[in-house]
C-alpha atoms as a PDB file:
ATOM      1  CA  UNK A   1     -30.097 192.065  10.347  1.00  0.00           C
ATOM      2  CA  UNK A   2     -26.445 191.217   8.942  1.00  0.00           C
ATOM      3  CA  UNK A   3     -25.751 191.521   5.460  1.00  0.00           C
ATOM      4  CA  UNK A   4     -26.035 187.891   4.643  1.00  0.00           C
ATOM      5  CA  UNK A   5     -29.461 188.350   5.924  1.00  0.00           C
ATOM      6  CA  UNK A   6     -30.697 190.741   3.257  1.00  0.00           C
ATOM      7  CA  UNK A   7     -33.120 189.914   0.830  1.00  0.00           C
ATOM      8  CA  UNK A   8     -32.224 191.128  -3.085  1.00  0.00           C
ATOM      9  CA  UNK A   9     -34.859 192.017  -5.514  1.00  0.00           C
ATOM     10  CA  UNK A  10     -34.888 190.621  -9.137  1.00  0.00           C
ATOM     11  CA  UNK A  11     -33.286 194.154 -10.361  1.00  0.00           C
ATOM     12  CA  UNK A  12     -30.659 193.739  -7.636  1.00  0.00           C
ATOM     13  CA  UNK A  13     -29.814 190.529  -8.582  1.00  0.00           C
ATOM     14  CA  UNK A  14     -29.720 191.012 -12.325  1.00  0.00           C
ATOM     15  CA  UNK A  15     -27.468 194.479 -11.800  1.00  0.00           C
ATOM     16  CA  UNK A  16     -25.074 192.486  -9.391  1.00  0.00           C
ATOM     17  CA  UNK A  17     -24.641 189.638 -11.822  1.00  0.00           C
ATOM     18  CA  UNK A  18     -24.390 191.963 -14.504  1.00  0.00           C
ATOM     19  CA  UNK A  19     -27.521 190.099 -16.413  1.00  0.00           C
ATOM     20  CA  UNK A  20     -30.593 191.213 -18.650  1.00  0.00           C
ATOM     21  CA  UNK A  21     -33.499 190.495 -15.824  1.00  0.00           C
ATOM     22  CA  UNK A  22     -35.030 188.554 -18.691  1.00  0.00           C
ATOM     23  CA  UNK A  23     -32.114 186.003 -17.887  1.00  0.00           C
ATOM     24  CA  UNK A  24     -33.382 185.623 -14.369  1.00  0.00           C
ATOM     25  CA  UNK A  25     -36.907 185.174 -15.032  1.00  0.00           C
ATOM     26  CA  UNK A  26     -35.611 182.332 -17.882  1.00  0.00           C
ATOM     27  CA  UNK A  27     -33.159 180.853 -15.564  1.00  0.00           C
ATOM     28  CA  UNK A  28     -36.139 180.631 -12.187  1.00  0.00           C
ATOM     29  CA  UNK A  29     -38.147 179.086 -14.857  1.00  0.00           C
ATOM     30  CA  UNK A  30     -36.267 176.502 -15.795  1.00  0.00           C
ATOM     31  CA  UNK A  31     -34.855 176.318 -12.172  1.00  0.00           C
ATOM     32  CA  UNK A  32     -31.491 176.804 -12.822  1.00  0.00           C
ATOM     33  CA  UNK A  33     -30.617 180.163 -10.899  1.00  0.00           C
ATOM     34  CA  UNK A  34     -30.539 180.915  -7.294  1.00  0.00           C
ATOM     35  CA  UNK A  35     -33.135 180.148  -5.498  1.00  0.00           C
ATOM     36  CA  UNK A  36     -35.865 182.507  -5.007  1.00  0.00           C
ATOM     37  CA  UNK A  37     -38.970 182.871  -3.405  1.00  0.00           C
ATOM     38  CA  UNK A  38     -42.213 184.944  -3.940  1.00  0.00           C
ATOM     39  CA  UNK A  39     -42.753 187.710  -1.301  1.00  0.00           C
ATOM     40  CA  UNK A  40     -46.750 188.879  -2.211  1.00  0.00           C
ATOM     41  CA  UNK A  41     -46.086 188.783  -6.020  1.00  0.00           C
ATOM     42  CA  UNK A  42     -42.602 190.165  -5.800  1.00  0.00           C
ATOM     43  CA  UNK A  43     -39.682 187.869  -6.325  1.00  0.00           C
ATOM     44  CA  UNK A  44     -37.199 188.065  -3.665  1.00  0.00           C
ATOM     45  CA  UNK A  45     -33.380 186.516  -3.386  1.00  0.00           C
ATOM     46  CA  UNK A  46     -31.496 185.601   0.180  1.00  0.00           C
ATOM     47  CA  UNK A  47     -27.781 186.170  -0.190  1.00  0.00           C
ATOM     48  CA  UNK A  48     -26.876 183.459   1.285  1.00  0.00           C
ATOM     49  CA  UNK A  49     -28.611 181.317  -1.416  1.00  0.00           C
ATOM     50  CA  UNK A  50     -26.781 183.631  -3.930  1.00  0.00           C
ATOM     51  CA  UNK A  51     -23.196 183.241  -2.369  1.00  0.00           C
ATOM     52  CA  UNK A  52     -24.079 179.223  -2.718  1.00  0.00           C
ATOM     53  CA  UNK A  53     -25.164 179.082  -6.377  1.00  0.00           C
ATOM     54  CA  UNK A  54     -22.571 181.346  -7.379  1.00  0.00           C
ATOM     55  CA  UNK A  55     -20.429 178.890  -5.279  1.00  0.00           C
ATOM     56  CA  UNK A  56     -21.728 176.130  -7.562  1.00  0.00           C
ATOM     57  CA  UNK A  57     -21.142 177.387 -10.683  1.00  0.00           C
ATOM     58  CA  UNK A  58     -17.443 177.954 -10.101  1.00  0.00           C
ATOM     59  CA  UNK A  59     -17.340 174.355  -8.702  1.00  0.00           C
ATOM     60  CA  UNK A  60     -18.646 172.796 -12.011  1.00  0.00           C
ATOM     61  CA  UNK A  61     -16.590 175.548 -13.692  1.00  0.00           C
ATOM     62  CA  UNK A  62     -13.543 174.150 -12.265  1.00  0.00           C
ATOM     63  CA  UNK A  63     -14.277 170.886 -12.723  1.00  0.00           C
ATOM     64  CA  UNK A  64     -15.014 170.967 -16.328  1.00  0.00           C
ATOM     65  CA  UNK A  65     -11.257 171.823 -16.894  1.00  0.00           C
ATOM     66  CA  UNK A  66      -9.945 168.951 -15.589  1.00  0.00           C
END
C-alpha cells in the first residue's frame, strides 16, 4: 500500500486540516468536504479524495480573485 492509498480517520483528517472534528461532521452533512465513506460505523477518508478537494478549494480560491 502507497501512501496515497491510506485511508484517514475523522481525527486524522480534522488534526491535518487543523479543524474542530465538529467541522467535518457539519461539512459531510451538508456534503461539502471530502468525500468519505463509512467503514462498519467508522468514517473513513482516501487521500487521494483529500489531495482533490483540497485541490478544489484553492481552484475556486483562485478564481474568486480574479
Amino acid at each position: 500500500m502507497n501512501e496515497d492509498d491510506r485511508l484517514l480517520t475523522a481525527e486524522d483528517l480534522a488534526d491535518f486540516l487543523d479543524v474542530p472534528i465538529k467541522t467535518l461532521y457539519a461539512w459531510r452533512y451538508h456534503g461539502e468536504g471530502p468525500v468519505g465513506f463509512r467503514v462498519g460505523k467508522h468514517i473513513r477518508y482516501r487521500w487521494t479524495d483529500v489531495e482533490r478537494w483540497i485541490q478544489e478549494r484553492v481552484r475556486v480560491a483562485e478564481a474568486s480573485r480574479r
